[in-house]
Protein backbone atom coordinates (compact mmCIF):
# COMPACT_ATOMS: atom_id res chain seq x y z
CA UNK A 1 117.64 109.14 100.10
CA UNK A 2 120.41 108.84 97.16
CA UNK A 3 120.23 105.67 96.34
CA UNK A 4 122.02 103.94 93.46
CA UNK A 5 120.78 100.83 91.73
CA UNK A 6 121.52 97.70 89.71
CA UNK A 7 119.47 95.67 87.06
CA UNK A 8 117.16 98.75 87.00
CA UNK A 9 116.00 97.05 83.52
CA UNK A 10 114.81 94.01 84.70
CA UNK A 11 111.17 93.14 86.42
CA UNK A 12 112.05 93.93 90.23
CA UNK A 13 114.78 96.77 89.10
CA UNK A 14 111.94 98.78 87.12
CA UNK A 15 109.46 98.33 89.10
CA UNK A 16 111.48 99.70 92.46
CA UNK A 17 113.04 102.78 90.70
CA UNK A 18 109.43 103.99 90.01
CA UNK A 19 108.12 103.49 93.25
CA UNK A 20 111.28 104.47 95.16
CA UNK A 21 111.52 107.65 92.52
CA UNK A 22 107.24 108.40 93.33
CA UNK A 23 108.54 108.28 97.16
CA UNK A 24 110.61 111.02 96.71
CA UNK A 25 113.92 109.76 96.58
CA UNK A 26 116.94 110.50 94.14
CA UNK A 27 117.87 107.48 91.85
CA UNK A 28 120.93 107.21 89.72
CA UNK A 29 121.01 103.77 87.91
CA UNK A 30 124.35 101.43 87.46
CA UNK A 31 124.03 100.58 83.67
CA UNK A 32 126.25 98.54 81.22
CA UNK A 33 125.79 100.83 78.29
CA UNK A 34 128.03 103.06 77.25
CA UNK A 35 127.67 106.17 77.62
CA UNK A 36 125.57 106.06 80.04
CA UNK A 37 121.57 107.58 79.64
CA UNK A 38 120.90 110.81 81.82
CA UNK A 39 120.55 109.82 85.57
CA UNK A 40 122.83 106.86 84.98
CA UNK A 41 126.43 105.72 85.86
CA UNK A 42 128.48 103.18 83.30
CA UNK A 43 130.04 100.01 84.60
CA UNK A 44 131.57 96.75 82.73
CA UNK A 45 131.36 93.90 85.80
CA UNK A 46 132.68 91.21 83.02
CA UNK A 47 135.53 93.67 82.46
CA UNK A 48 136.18 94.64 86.20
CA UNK A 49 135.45 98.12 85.58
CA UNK A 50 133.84 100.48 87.78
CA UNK A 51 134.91 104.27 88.48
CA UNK A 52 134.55 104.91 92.29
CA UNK A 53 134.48 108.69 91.61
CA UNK A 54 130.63 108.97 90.42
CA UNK A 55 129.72 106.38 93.41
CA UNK A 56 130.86 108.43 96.45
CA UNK A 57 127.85 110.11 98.78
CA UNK A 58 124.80 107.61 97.95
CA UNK A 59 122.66 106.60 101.12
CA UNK A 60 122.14 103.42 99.72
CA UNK A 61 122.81 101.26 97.06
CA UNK A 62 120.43 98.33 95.57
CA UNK A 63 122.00 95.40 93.69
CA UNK A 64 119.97 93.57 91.13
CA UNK A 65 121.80 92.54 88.51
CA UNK A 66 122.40 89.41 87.39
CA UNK A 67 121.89 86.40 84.22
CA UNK A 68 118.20 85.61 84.21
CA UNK A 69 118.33 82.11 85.35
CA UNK A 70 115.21 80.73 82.84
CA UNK A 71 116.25 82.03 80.35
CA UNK A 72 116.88 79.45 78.37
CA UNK A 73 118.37 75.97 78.84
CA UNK A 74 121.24 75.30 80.96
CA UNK A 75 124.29 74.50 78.80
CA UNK A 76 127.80 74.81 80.69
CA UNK A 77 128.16 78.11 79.05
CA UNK A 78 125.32 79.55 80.63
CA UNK A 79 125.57 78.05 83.94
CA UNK A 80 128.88 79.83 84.04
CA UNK A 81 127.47 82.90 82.74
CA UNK A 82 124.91 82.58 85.63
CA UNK A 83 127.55 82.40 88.43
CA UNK A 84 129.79 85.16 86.83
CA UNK A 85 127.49 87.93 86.36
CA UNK A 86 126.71 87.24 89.82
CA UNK A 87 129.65 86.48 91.48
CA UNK A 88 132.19 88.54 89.85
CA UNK A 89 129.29 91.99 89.69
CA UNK A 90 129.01 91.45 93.32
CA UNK A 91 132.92 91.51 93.92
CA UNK A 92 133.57 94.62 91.84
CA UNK A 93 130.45 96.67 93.55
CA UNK A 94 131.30 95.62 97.45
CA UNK A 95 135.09 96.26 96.67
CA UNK A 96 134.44 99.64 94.87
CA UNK A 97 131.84 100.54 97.75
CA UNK A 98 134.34 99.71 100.42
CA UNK A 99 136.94 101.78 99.14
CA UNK A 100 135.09 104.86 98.97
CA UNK A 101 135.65 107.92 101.56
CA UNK A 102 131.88 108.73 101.42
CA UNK A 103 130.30 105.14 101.34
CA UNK A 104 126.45 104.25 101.37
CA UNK A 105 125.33 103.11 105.02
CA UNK A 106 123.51 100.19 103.58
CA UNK A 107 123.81 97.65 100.04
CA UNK A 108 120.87 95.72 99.88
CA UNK A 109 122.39 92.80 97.43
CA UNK A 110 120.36 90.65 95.95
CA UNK A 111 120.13 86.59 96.46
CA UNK A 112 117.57 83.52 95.68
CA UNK A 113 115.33 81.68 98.24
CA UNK A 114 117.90 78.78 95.86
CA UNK A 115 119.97 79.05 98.51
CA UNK A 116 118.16 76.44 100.50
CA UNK A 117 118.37 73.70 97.88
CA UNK A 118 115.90 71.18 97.56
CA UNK A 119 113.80 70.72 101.55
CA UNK A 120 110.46 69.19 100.82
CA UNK A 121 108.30 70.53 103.50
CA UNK A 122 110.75 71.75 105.88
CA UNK A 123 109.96 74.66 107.02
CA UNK A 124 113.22 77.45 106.60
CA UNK A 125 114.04 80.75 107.67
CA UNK A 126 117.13 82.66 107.38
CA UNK A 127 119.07 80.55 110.09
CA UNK A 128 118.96 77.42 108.10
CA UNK A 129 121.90 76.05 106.52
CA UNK A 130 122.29 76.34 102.92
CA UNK A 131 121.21 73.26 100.45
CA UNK A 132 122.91 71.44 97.74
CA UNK A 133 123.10 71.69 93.94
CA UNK A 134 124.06 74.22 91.31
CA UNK A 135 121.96 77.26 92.56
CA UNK A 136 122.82 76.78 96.06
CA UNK A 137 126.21 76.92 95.47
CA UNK A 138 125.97 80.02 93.14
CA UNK A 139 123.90 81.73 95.73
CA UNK A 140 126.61 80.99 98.59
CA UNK A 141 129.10 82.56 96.31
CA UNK A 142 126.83 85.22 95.57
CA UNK A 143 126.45 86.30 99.15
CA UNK A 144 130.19 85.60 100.30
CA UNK A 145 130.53 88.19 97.30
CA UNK A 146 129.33 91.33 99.41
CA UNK A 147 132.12 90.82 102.06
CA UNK A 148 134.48 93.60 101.24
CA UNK A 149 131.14 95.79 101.91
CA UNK A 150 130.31 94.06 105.22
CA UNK A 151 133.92 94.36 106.29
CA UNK A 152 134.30 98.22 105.62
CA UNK A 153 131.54 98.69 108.05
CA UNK A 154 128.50 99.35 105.82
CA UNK A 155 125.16 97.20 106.82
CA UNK A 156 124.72 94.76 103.79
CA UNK A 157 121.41 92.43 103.69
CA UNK A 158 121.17 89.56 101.39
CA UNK A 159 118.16 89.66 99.72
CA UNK A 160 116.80 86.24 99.21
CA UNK A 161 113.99 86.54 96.72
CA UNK A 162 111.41 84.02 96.31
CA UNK A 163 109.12 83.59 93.04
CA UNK A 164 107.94 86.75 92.15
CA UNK A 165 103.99 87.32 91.23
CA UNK A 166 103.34 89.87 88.86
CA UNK A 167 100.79 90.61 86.25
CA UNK A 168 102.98 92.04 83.52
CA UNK A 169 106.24 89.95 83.94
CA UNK A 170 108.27 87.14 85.09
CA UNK A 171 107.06 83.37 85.68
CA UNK A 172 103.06 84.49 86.17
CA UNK A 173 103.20 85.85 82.86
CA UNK A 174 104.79 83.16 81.16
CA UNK A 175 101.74 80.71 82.61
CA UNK A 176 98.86 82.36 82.02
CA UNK A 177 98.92 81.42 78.48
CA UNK A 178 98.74 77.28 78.52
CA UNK A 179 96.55 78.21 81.79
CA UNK A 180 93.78 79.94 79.97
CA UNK A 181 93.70 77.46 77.46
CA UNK A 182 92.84 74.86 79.82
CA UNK A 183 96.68 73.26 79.64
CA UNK A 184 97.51 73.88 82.72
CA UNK A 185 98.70 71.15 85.45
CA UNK A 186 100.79 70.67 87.76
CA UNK A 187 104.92 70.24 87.66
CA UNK A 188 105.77 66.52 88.67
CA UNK A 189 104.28 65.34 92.01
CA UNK A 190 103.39 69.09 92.72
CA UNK A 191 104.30 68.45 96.25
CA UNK A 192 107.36 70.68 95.93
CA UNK A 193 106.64 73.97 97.60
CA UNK A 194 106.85 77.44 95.81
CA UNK A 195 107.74 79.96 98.13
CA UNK A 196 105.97 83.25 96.48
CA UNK A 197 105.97 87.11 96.64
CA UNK A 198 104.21 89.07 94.98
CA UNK A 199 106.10 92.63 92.85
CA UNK A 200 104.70 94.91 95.35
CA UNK A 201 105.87 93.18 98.35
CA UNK A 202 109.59 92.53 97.33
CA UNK A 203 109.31 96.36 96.38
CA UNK A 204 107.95 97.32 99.83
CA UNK A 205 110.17 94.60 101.16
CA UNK A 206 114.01 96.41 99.73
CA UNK A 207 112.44 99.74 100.84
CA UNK A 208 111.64 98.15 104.02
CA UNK A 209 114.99 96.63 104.80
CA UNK A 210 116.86 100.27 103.71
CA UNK A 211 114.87 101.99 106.27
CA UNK A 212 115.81 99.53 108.87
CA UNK A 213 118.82 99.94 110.92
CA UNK A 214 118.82 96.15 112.18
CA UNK A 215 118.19 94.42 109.44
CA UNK A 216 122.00 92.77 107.82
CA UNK A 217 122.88 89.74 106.49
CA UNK A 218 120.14 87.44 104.58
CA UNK A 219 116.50 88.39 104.67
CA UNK A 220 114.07 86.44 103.19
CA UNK A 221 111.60 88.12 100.71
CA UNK A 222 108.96 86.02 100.25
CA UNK A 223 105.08 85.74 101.65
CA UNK A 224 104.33 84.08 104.88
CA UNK A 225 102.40 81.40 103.40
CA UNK A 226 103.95 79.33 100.57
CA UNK A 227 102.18 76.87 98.87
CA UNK A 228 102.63 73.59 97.58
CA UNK A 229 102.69 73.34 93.36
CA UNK A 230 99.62 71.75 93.36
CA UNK A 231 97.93 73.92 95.55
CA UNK A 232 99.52 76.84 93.02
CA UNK A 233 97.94 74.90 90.14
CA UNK A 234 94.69 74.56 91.36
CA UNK A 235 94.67 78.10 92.87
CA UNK A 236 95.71 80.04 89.75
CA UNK A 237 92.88 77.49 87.65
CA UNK A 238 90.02 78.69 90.28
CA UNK A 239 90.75 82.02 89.38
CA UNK A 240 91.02 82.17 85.90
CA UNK A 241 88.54 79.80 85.72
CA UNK A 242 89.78 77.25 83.76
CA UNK A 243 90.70 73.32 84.41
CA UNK A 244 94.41 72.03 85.19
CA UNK A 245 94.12 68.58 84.22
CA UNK A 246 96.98 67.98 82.89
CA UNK A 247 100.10 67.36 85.03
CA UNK A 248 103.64 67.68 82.96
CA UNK A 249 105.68 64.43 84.43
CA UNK A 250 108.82 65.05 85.42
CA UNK A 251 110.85 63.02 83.26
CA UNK A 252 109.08 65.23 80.31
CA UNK A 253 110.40 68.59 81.99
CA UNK A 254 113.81 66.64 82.47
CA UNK A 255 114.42 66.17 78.36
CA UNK A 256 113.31 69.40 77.48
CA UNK A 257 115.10 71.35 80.42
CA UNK A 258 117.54 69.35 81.68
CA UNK A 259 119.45 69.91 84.97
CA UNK A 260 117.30 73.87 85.19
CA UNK A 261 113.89 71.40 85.32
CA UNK A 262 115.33 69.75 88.74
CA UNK A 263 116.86 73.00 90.37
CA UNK A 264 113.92 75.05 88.63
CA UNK A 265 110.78 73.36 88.98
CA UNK A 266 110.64 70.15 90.66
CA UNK A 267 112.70 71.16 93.70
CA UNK A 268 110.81 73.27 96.54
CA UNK A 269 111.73 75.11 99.48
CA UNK A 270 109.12 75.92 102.30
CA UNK A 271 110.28 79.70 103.57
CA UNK A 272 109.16 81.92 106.59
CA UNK A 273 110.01 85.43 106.20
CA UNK A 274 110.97 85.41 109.72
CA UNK A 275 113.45 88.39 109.51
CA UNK A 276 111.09 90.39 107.68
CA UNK A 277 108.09 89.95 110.16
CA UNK A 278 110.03 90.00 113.33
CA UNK A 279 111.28 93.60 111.91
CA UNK A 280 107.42 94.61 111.59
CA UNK A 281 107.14 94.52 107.73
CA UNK A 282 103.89 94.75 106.60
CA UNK A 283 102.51 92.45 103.52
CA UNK A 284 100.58 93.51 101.14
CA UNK A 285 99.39 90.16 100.05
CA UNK A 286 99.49 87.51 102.47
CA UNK A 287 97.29 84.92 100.76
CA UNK A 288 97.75 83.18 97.35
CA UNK A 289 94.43 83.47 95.74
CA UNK A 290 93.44 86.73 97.12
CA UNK A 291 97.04 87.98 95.59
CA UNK A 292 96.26 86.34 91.98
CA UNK A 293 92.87 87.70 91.87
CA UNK A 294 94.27 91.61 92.34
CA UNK A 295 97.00 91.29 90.25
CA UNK A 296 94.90 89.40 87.36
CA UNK A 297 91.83 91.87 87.81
């Protein structure tokens, strides 16, 4: 397949242009610099600025792009960076897409399992109705977004990502420090739940839903068997071998973080990948601990 991606820099972008590229298939990245690297296309989504020309005849395209969400504390100005670079980079893609006389048959466009809100133990799939709170809201928006796309007849699935597990990257990474010093614990009650996937799986997972016809509209990428935070803690202390005594309260995480500690880390949502499994998706890592122990060696 042709396939033309998004956020190609960042931890799930990378990693899926290597493996879709070791696969066999022809990748052209959507990039914001200017001029564009070899095997790249230029766009400005802030400036609304997108050439349709170099976009006609790809099989598929693969949205990623987006604010990182921790990256730093959530002031006004980034919370509205965080919806923009979503919202308004979706817009500009599924309009551009829809216009074209060769479009792709399928945009995979990414979302957040943040979408759900805050549900305690609840257990969610993709049929669920969509929570409260900053994220949720963004993530609504995010979705409603890829419309233009949907309406022009190509098959769009919403990508709802969970946390993502990975050895060299993202929130594992930024743990394993404190954790093998013995400071780890867990994040308020720890009865929230942390719906998990690991690299590999959201990988297999957007290669999955391009290959399959029925899969449209949301799709939840994350393993079949979440885990409370608690349960996380203890898990990821068993296998590095180190204690997790030491619990961070939440009113702690709520002075340093603010309003991102309460959407972030002390809310939970318990997801099935019901979409995913009913379409015959395979896992690669179905259990927590088994998951940790490949990816930490």
């Amino acid at each position: 397949m042709k396939i033309l991606i998004t956020g190609s820099s960042g931890l799930i972008g990378s990693a899926a242009v290597k493996s879709f590229t070791a696969a066999g298939h022809q990748i052209t990245r959507l990039v914001r610099q200017q001029p564009p690297d070899e095997g790249a296309i230029s766009w400005d989504p802030a400036a609304g600025r997108l050439d349709p020309a170099p976009c006609e005849g790809f099989d598929a395209v693969v949205h990623l792009a987006g604010e990182n969400i921790a990256g730093g504390r959530w002031t006004a100005e980034r919370m509205a960076r965080i919806r923009l670079s979503r919202v308004q980079g979706t817009r500009l893609l599924s309009e551009t897409l829809a216009r074209l006389s060769r479009p792709p048959r399928v945009l995979a466009s990414a979302s957040a399992i943040g979408y759900y809100g805050d549900r305690a133990g609840e257990p969610l799939d993709e049929t669920s109705p969509p929570g409260g709170g900053f994220l949720a809201d963004v993530c609504r928006q995010w979705e409603a977004a890829t419309q233009p796309a949907a309406d022009a007849g190509i098959r769009v699935a919403r990508i709802r990502t969970g946390l993502v597990l990975a050895a060299g990257g993202g929130v594992l990474a930024m743990m394993l420090k404190p954790f093998r010093l013995g400071l780890g614990g867990r994040l308020g009650s720890g009865r929230q739940y942390m719906s998990w996937i690991t690299l590999d799986d959201v990988v297999g997972a957007i290669a999955h839903v391009l290959a399959t016809e029925t899969l449209r509209g949301p799709v939840n990428l994350v393993a079949p068997q979440p885990v409370t935070n608690a349960e996380f803690t203890r898990t990821l202390g068993r296998v590095l071998r180190r204690p997790t005594l030491l619990p961070l309260p939440a009113f702690l995480l709520r002075a340093a973080l603010g309003k991102m500690a309460d959407e972030l880390l002390l809310c939970g949502a318990r997801l099935v990948p019901r979409r995913l499994l009913d379409s015959g998706y395979q896992f690669n890592d179905l259990e927590l601990e088994p998951a940790l122990r490949r990816l930490l060696g």
